[in-house]
C-alpha atoms as a PDB file:
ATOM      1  CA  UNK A   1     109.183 185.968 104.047  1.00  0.00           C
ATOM      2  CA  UNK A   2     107.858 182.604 102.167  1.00  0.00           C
ATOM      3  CA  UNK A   3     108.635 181.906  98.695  1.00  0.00           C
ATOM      4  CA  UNK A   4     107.046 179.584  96.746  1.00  0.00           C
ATOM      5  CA  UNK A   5     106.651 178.679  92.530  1.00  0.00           C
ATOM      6  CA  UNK A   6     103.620 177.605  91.207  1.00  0.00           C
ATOM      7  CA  UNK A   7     103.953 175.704  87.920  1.00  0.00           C
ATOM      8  CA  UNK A   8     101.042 174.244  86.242  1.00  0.00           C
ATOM      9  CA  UNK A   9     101.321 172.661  82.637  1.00  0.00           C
ATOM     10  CA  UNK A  10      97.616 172.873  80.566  1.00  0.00           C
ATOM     11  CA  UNK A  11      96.718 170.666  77.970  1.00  0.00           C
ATOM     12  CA  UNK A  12      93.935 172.162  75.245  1.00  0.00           C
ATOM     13  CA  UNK A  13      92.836 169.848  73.518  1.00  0.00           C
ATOM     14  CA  UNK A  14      90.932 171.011  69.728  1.00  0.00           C
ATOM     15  CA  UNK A  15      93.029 173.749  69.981  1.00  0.00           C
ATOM     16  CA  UNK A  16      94.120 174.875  66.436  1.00  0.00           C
ATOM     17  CA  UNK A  17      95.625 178.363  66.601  1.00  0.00           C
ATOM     18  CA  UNK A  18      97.489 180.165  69.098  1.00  0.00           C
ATOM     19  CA  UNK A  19      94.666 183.033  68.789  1.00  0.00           C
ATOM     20  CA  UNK A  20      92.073 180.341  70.186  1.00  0.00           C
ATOM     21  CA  UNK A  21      94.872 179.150  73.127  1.00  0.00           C
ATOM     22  CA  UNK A  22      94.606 183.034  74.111  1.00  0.00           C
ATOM     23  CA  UNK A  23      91.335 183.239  73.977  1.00  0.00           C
ATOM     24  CA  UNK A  24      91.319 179.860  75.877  1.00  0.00           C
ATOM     25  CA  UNK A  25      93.846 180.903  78.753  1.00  0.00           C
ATOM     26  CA  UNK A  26      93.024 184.203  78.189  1.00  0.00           C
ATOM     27  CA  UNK A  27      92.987 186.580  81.681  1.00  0.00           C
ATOM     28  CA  UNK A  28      95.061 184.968  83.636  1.00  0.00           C
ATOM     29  CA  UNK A  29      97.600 187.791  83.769  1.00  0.00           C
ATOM     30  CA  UNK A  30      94.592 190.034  85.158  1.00  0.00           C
ATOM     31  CA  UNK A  31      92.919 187.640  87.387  1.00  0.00           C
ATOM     32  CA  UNK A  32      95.988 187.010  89.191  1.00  0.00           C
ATOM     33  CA  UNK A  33      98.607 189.578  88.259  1.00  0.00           C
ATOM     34  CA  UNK A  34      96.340 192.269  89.985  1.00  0.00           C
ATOM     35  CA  UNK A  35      96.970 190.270  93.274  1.00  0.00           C
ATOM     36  CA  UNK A  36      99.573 191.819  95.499  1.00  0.00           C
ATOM     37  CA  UNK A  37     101.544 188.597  96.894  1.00  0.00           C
ATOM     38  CA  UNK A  38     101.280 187.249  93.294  1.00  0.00           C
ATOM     39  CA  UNK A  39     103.417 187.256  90.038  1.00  0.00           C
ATOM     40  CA  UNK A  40     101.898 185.360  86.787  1.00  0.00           C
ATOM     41  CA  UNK A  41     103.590 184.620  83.346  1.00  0.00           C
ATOM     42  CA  UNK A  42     102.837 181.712  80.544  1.00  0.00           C
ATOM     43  CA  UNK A  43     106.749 180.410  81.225  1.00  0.00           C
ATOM     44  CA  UNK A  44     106.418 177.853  78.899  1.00  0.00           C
ATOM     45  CA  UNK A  45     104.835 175.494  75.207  1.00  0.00           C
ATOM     46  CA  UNK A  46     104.377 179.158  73.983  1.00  0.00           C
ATOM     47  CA  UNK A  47     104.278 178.227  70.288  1.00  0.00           C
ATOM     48  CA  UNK A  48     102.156 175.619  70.624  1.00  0.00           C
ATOM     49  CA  UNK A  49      98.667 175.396  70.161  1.00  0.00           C
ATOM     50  CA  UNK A  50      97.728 172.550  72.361  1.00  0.00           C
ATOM     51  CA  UNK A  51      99.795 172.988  75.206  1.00  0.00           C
ATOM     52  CA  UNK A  52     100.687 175.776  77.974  1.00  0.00           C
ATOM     53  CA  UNK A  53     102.709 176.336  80.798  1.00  0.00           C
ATOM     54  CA  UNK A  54     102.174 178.913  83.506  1.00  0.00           C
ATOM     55  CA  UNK A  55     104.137 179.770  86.113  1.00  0.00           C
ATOM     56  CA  UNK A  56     103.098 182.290  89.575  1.00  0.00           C
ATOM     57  CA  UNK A  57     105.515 183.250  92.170  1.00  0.00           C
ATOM     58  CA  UNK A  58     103.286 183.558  95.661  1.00  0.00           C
ATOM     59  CA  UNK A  59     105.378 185.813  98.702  1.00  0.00           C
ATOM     60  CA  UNK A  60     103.965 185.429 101.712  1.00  0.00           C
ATOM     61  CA  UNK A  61     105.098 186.574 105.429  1.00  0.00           C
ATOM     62  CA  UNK A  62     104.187 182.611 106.113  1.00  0.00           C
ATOM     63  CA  UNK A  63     104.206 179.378 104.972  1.00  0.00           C
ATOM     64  CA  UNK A  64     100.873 178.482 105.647  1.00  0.00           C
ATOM     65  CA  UNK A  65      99.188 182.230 103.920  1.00  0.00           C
ATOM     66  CA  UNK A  66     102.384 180.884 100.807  1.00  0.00           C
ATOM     67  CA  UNK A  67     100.255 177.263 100.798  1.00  0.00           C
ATOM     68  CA  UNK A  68      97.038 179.097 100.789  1.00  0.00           C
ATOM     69  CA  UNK A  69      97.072 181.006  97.837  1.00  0.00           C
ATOM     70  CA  UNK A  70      98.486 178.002  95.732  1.00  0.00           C
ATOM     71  CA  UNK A  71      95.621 175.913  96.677  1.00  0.00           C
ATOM     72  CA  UNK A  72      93.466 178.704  95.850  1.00  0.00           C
ATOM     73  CA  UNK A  73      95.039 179.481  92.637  1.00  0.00           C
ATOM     74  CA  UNK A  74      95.298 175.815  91.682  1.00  0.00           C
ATOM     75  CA  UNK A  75      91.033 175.673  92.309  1.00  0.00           C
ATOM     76  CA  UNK A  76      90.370 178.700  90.331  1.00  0.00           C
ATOM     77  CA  UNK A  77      92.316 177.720  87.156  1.00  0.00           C
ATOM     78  CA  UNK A  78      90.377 174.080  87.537  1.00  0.00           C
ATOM     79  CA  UNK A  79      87.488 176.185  87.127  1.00  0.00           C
ATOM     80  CA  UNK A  80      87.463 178.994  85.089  1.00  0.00           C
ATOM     81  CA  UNK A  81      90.009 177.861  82.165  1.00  0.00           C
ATOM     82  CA  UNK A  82      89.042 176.119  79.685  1.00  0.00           C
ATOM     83  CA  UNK A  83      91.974 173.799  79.783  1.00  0.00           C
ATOM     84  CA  UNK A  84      93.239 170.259  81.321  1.00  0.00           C
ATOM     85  CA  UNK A  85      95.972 170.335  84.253  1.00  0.00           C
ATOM     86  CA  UNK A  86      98.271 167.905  83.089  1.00  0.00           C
ATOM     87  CA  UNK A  87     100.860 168.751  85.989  1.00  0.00           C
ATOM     88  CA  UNK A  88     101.096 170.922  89.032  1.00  0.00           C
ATOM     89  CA  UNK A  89     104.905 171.430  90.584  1.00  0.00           C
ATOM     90  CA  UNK A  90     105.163 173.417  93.551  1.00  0.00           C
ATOM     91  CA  UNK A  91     108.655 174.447  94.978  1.00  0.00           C
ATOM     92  CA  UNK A  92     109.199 176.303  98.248  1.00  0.00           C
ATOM     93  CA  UNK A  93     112.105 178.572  98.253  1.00  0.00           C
END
């Protein structure tokens, strides 16, 4: 079993209400929560309008399937939110 935790920090800029950062980063539980391997939360800048911090846990039964899906999760949120990565932190556990 491979562990690994995916931590990506968004920046939104214009963003004046924690409504509109929802609406913004909105889905993100069910695009990804829905996934098997994957666990999703905002772990992070909650009360803040222009910021966010998300974190997933990916378990694999190898490294290289663990890698995989945080490259592919990392792609997606590039483009689908409407958001800037600040900063990506992986740690393999």
């Amino acid at each position: 079993m491979h562990i690994a935790i995916l931590t990506l920090t968004f920046s939104l800029p214009g963003c004046g209400s924690l409504k509109e950062k929802r609406h913004r980063m909105g889905g993100l539980h069910a695009r990804f929560g829905n996934t098997p391997s994957v666990a999703v939360c905002e772990s992070g800048e909650r009360d803040r309008h222009d910021a966010s911090e998300w974190t997933f846990v990916i378990v694999c039964l190898s490294k290289r399937e663990v890698e995989s899906q945080c490259s592919q999760i990392e792609e997606r949120l590039e483009r689908t939110v409407d958001a800037r990565v600040m900063n990506v932190e992986r740690e393999f556990v």
